[in-house]
Protein backbone atom coordinates (compact mmCIF):
# COMPACT_ATOMS: atom_id res chain seq x y z
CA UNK A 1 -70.52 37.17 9.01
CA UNK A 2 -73.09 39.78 8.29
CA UNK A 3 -76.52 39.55 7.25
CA UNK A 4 -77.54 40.79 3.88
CA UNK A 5 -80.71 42.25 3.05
CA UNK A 6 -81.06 41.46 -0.59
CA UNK A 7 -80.20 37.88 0.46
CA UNK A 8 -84.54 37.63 0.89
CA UNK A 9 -84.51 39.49 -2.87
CA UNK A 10 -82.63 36.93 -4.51
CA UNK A 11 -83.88 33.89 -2.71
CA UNK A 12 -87.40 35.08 -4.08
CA UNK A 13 -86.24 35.50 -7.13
CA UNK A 14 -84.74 32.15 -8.15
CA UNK A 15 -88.24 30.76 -7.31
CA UNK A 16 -89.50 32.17 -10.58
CA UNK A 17 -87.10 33.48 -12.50
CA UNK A 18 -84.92 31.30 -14.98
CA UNK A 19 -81.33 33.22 -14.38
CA UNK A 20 -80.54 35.48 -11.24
CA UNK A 21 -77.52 37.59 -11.24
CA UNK A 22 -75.91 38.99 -8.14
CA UNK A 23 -73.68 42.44 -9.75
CA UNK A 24 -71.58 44.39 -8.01
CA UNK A 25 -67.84 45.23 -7.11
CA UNK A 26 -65.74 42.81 -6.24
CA UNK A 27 -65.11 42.24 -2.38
CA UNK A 28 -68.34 43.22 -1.76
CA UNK A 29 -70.03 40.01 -0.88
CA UNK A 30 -71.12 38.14 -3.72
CA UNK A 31 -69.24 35.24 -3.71
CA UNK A 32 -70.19 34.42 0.04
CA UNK A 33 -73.65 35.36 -0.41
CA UNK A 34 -74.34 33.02 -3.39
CA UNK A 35 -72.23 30.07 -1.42
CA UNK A 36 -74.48 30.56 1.37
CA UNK A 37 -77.65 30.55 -0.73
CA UNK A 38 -76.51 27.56 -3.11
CA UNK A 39 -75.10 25.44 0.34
CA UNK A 40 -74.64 21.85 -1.04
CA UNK A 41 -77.47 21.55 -2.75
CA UNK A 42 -75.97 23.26 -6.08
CA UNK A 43 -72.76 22.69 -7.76
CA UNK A 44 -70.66 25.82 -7.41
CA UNK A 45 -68.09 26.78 -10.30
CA UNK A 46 -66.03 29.60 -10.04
CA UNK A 47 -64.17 31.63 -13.42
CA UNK A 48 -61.56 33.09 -11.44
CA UNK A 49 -60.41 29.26 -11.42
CA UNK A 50 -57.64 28.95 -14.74
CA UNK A 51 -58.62 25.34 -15.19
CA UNK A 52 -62.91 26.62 -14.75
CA UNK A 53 -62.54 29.50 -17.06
CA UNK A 54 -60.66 27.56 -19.95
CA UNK A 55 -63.67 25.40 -20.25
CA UNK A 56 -66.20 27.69 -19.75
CA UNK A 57 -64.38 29.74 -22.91
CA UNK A 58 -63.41 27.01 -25.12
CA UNK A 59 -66.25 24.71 -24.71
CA UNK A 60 -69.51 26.83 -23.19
CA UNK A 61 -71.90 23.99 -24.63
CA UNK A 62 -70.08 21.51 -22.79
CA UNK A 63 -69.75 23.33 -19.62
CA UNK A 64 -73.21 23.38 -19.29
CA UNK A 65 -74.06 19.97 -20.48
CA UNK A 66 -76.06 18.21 -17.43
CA UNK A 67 -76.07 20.81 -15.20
CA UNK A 68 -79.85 21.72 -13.93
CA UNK A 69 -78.73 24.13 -12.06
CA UNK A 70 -75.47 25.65 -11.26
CA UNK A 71 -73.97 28.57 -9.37
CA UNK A 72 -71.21 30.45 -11.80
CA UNK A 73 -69.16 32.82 -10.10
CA UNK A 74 -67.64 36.24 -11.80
CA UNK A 75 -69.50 35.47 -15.06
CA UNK A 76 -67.84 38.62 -16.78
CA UNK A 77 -64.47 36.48 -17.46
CA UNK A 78 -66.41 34.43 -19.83
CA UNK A 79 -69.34 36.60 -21.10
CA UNK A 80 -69.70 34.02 -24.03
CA UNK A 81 -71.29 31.53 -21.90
CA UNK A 82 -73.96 33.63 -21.33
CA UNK A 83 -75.50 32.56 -25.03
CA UNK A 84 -75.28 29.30 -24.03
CA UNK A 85 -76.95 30.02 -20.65
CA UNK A 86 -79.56 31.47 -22.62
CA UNK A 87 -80.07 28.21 -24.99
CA UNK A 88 -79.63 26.47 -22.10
CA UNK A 89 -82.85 28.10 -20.19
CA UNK A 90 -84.64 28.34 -23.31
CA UNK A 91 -84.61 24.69 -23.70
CA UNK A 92 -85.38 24.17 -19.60
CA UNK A 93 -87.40 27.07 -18.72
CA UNK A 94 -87.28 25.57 -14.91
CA UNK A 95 -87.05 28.94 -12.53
CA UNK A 96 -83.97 28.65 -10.81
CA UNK A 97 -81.66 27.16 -13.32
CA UNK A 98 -78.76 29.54 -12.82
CA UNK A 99 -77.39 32.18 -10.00
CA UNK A 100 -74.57 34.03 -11.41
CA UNK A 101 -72.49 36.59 -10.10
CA UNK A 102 -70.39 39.24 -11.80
CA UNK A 103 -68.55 41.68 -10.88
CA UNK A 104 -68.99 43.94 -13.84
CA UNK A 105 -72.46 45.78 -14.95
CA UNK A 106 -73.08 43.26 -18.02
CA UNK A 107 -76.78 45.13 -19.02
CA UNK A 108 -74.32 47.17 -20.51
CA UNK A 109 -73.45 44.95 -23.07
CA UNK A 110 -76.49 45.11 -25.80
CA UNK A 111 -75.93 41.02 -26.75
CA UNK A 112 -75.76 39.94 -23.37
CA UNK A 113 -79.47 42.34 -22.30
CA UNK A 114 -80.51 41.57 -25.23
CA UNK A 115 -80.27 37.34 -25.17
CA UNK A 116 -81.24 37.59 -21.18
CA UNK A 117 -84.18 39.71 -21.59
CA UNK A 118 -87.06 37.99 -19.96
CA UNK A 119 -84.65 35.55 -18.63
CA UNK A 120 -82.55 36.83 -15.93
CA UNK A 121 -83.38 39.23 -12.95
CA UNK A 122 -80.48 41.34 -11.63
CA UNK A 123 -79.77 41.87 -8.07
CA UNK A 124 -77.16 44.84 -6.85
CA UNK A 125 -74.89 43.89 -4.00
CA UNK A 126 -72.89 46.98 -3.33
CA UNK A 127 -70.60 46.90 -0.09
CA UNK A 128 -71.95 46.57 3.31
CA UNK A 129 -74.75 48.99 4.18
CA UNK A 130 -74.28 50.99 7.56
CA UNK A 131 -77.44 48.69 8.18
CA UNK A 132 -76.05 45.46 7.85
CA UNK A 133 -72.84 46.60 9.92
CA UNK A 134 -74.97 47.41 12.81
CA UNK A 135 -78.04 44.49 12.22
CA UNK A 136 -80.76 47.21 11.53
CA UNK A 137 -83.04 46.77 8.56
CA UNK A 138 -83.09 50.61 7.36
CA UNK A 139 -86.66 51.51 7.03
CA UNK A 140 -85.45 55.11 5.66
CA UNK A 141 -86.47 55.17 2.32
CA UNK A 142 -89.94 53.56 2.98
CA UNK A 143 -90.30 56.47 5.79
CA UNK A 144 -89.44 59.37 3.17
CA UNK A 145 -92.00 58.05 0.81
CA UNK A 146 -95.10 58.03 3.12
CA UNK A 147 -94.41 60.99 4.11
CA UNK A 148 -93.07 60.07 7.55
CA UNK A 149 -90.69 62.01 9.34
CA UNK A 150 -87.33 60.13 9.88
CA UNK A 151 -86.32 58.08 12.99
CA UNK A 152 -83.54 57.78 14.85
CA UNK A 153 -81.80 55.06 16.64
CA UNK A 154 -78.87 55.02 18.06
CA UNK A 155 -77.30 58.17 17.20
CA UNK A 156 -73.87 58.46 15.74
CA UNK A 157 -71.88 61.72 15.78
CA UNK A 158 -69.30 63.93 15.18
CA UNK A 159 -65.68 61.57 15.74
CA UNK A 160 -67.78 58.34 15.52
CA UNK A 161 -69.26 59.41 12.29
CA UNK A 162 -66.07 60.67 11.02
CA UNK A 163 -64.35 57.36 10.99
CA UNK A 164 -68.23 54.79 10.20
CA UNK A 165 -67.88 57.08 7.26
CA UNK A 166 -64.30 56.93 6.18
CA UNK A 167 -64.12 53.27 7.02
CA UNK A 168 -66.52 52.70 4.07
CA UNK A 169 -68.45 49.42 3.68
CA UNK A 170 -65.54 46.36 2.47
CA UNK A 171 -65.63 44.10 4.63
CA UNK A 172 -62.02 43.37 4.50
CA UNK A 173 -61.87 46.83 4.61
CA UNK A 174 -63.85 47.54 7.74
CA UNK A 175 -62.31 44.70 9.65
CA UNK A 176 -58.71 46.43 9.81
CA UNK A 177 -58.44 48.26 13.00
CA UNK A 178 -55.21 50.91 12.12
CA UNK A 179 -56.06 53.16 9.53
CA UNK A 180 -53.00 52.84 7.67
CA UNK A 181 -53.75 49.45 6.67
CA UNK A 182 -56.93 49.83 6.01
CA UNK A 183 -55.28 52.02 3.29
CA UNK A 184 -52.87 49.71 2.22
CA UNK A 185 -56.55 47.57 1.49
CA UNK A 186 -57.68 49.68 -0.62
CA UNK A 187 -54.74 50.67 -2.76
CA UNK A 188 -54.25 46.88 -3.44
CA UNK A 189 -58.11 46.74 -4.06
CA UNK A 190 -57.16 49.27 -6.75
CA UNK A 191 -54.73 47.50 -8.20
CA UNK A 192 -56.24 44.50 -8.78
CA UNK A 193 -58.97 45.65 -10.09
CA UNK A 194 -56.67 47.95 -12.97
CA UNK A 195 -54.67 44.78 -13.49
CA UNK A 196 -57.69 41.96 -13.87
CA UNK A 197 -61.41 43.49 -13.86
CA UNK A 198 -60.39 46.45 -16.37
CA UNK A 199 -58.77 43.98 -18.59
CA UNK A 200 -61.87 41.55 -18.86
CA UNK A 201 -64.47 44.35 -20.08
CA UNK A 202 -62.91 46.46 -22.17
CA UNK A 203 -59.92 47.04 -24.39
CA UNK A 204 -57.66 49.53 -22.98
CA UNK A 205 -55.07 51.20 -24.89
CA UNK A 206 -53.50 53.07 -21.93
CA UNK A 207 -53.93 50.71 -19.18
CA UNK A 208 -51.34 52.24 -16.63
CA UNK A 209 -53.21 55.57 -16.63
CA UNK A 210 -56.45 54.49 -15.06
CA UNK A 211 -55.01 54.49 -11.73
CA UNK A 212 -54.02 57.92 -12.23
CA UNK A 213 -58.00 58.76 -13.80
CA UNK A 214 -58.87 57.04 -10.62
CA UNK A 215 -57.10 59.30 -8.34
CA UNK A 216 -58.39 62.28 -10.78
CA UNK A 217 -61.87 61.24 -10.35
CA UNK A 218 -61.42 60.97 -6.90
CA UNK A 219 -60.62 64.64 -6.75
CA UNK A 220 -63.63 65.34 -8.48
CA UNK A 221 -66.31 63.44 -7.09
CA UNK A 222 -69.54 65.05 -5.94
CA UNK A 223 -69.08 67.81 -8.32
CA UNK A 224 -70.36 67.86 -12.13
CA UNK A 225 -68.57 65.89 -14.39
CA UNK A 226 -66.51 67.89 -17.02
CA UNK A 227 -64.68 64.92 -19.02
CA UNK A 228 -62.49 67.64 -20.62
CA UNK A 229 -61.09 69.01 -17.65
CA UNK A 230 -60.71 65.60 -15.36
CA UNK A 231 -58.60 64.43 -19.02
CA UNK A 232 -56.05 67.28 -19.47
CA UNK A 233 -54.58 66.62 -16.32
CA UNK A 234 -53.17 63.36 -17.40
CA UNK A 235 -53.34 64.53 -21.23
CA UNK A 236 -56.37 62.37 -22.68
CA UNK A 237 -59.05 64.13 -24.76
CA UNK A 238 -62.80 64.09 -23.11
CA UNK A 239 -63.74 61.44 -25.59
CA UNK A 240 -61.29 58.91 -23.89
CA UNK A 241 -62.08 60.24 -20.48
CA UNK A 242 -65.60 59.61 -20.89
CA UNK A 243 -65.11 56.06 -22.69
CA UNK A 244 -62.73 55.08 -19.73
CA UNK A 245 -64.77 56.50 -17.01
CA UNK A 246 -67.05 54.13 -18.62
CA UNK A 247 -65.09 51.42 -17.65
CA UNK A 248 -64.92 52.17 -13.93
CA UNK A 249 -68.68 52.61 -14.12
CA UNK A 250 -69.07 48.86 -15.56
CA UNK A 251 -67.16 47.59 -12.72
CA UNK A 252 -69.23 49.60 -10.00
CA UNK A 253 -66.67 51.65 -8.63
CA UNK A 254 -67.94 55.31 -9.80
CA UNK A 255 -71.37 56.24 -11.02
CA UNK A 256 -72.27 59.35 -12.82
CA UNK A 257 -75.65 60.62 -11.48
CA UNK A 258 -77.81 62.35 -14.00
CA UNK A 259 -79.79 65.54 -13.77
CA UNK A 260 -83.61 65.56 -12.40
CA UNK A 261 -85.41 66.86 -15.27
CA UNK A 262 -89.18 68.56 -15.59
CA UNK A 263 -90.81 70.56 -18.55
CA UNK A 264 -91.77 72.83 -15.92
CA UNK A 265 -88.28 74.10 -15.79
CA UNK A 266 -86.10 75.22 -18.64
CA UNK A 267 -83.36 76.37 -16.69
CA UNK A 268 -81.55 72.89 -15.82
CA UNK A 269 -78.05 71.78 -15.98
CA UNK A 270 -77.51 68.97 -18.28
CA UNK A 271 -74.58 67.95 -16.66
CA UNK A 272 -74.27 64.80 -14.58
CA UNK A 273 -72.40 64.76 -10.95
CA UNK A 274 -69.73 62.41 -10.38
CA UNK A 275 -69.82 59.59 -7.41
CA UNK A 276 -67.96 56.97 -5.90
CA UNK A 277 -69.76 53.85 -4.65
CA UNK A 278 -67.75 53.88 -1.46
CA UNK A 279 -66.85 56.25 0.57
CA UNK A 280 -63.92 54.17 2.17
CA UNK A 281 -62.06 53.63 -1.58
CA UNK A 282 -62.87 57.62 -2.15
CA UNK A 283 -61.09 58.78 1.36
CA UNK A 284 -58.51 55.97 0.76
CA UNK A 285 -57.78 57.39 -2.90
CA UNK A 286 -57.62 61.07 -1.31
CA UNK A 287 -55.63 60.14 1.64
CA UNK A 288 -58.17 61.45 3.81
CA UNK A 289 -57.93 60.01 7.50
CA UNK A 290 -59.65 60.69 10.67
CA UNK A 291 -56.79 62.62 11.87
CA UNK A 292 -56.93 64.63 8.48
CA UNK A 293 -60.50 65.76 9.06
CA UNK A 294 -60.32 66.66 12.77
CA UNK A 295 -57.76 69.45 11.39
CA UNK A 296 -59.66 70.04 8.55
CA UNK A 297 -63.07 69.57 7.97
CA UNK A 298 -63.03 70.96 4.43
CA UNK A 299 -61.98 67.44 2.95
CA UNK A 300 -64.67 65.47 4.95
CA UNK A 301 -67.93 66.68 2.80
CA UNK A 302 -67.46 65.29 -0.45
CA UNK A 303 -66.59 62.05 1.18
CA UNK A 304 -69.99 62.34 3.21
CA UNK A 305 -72.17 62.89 0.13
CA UNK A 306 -70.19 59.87 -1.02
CA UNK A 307 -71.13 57.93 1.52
CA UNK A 308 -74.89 59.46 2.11
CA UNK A 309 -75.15 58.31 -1.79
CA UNK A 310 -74.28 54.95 -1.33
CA UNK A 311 -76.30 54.17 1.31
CA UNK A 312 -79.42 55.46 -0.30
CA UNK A 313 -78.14 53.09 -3.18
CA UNK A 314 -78.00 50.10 -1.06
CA UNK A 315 -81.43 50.67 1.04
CA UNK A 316 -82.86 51.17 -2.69
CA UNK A 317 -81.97 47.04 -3.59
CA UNK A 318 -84.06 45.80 -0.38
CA UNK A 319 -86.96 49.02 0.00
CA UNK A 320 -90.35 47.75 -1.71
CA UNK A 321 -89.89 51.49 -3.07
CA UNK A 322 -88.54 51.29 -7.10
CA UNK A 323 -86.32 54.47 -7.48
CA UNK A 324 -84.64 56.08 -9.77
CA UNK A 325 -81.37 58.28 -8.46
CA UNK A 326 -80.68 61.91 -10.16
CA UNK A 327 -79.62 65.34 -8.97
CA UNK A 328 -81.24 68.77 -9.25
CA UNK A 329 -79.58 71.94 -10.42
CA UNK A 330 -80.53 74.74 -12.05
CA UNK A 331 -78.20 77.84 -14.03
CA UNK A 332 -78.56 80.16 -10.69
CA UNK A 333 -76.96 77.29 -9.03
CA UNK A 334 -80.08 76.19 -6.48
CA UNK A 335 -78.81 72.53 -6.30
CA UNK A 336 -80.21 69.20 -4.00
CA UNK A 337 -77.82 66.87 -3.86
CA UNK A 338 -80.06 63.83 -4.22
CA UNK A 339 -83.00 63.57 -6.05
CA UNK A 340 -85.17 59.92 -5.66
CA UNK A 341 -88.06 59.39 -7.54
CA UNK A 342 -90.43 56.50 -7.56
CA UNK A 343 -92.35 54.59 -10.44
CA UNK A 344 -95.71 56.99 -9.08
CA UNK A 345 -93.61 60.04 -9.90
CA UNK A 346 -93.26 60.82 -6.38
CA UNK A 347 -90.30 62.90 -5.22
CA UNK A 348 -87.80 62.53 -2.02
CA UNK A 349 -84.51 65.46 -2.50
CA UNK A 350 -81.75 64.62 -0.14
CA UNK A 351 -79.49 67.40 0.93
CA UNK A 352 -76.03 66.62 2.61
CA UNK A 353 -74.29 68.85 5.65
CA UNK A 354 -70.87 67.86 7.58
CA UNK A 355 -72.06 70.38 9.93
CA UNK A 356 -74.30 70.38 13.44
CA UNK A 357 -75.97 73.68 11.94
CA UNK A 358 -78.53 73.82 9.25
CA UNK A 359 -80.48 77.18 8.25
CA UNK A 360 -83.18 77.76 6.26
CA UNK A 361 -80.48 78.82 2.99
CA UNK A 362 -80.14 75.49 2.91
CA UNK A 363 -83.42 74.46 1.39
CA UNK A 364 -82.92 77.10 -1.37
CA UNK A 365 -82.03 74.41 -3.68
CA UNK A 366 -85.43 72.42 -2.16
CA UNK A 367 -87.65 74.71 -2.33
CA UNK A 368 -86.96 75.25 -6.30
CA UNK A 369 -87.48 71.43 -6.49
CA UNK A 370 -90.76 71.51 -4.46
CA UNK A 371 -92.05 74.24 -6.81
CA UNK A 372 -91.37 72.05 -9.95
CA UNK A 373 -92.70 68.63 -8.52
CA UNK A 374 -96.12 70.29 -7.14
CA UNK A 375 -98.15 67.53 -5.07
CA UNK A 376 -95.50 65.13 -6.22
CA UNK A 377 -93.19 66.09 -3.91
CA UNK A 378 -93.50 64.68 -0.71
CA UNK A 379 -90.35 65.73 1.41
CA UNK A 380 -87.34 67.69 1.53
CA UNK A 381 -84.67 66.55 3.63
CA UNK A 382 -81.33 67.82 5.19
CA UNK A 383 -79.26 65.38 6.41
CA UNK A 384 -76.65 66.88 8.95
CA UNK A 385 -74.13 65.85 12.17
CA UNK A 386 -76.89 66.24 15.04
CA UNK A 387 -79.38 64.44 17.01
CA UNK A 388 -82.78 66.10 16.50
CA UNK A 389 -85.35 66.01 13.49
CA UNK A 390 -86.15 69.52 12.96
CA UNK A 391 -88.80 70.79 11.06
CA UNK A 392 -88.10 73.95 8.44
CA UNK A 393 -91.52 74.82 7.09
CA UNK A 394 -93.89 72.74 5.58
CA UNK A 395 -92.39 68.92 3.96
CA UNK A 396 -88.97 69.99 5.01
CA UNK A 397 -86.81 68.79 7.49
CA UNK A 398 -83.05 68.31 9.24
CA UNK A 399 -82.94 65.24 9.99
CA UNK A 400 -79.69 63.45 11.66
CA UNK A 401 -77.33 61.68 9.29
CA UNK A 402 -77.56 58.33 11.58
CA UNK A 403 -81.38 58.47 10.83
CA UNK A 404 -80.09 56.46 7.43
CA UNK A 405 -80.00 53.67 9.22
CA UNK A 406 -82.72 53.47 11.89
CA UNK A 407 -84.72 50.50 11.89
CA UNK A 408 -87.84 52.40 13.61
């Protein structure tokens, strides 16, 4: 059993806030975490139950009849009962009244933001954070934004970071020891969610090609998105592509990151960059082993970005810090990775190497950034496969890639 950091987030929450959800991809947690928060103190009802989820669709007023509070698990199998939740809450306005969990991004849905707003507070539980694997509370992002150089703990490199980062963050995942099986995980991860979750938020005419769009955005993630080209390869036209990438965006398994933008600069791509939320699923869905990299690196550095993304995403749900995630790139192709930017305006950029080497051509793209935030920016960081912070002028750094989860 590991120890999750928004646990604290949530717990806070449902002391003054009506309706708490707990959203993010299934097998990642949720479940457990809102069984260990409710304990026996709060009925627990689950819609992945046939007998639960007829009720909850065929009779949400009654469902909820004399319940004061209730846990509901995998609330996007009956998103109808979410009206009733909000009558419900309306009528009670008791903080606590409801912890949901879902394993689909339902602020997506304009009725169900639009009845919740003011209502319900939304929690993201991604997969388990290098963090929580190894019981250190990251204090990365806090770090970054004061200004402070990063820390490092117990350093990770080279073979061991090869497989921390292939193994990705499932913890059904993570707890196979042979490779191959972990595998085997992951493509039955994939089909179940193609087969269930895909089902229950959208209406898909062409249901057996999103495994192959899966394995086609797989190919393409850390680069920019170009819906047209991902879709010829399995013949759909970008407007499909987009509305079924869409769909695996709902359900938290890709994300497409969208361009840092400043008046300063006219000279911006438009286009957003394509990741996975895992970096396990991603090598999984590229067949990308430990064995595969030690041959050839080549295939290990969009699966690193991958992975550097997603654990920026996961510090960001427990940091004090509000962020927003984007990426910088302009036309002559001076790129950051990672852009993070807080509610003050305040700028981190995040660069990511598979190498032990970093030179000073690898701040081009920061530098460009630096010159559009001014005094906003506050450091420029290059995250690599070594041991040592080293400094590269003034607010830039290489920093190690195991300094993402130092608790220092």
């Amino acid at each position: 059993m590991y120890d999750r950091y928004a646990k604290n987030k949530i717990q806070e929450a449902l002391t003054d806030t009506r309706v708490v959800l707990i959203s993010g991809p299934r097998q990642s947690g949720k479940t457990t975490l809102a069984t260990e928060i409710a304990a026996d103190d709060i009925p627990f009802f689950t819609l992945d139950d046939a007998t639960v989820l007829e009720a909850a669709k065929n009779d949400p007023v009654g469902f909820l009849r004399g319940l004061d509070r209730a846990v509901i698990d995998e609330i996007q199998r009956a998103p109808g009962l979410l009206l009733s939740i909000k009558t419900e809450v309306d009528r009670n306005k008791s903080p606590g009244r409801f912890l949901l969990t879902g394993s689909a991004n339902l602020m997506t849905v304009p009725l169900v933001a639009d009845s919740l707003a003011g209502r319900m507070e939304v929690v993201k539980l991604l997969p388990l954070s290098q963090s929580e694997i190894v019981g250190a509370k990251s204090t990365f992002l806090e770090n970054a934004f004061k200004g402070i150089l990063p820390t490092v703990g117990d350093v990770v490199l080279d073979d061991d970071l090869i497989e921390i980062v292939l193994a990705g963050g499932y913890p059904e995942a993570i707890a196979r020891t042979r490779w191959n099986r972990k595998q085997d995980w992951y493509q039955g991860y994939v089909d179940a969610i193609v087969q269930r979750d895909v089902r229950d938020v959208a209406q898909i005419e062409q249901l057996a090609i999103m495994p192959r769009l899966l394995a086609m955005l797989a190919e393409h993630s850390g680069q920019l998105v170009n819906y047209s080209g991902i879709g010829s390869a399995i013949n759909l036209n970008h407007v499909t592509t987009q509305k079924y990438v869409g769909v695996f965006e709902s359900l938290f398994i890709v994300h497409t990151l969208q361009p840092w933008f400043t008046n300063k600069l006219k000279r911006l791509t438009k286009s957003p960059k394509l990741h996975f939320f895992d970096s396990g699923l991603l090598a999984a869905l590229r067949d990308i082993s430990p064995d595969v990299v030690r041959k050839d690196k080549t295939s290990f550095g969009p699966v690193l970005e991958t992975f550097v993304f997603s654990e920026l995403q996961k510090i960001a749900v427990w940091t004090e810090q509000r962020c927003s995630f984007s990426h910088f790139r302009d036309k002559d192709k001076n790129e950051v990775d990672i852009v993070l930017e807080n509610k003050r305006g305040e700028v981190i950029g995040i660069e990511v190497k598979s190498s032990a080497t970093v030179t000073s051509d690898d701040f081009s793209g920061m530098l460009k950034l630096e010159q559009a935030c001014g005094d906003k920016f506050i450091q420029g960081l290059v995250l690599y496969d070594h041991d040592q912070v080293v400094p590269f002028g003034d607010k830039m750094f290489a920093a190690p890639l195991s300094s993402l989860w130092s608790a220092k």
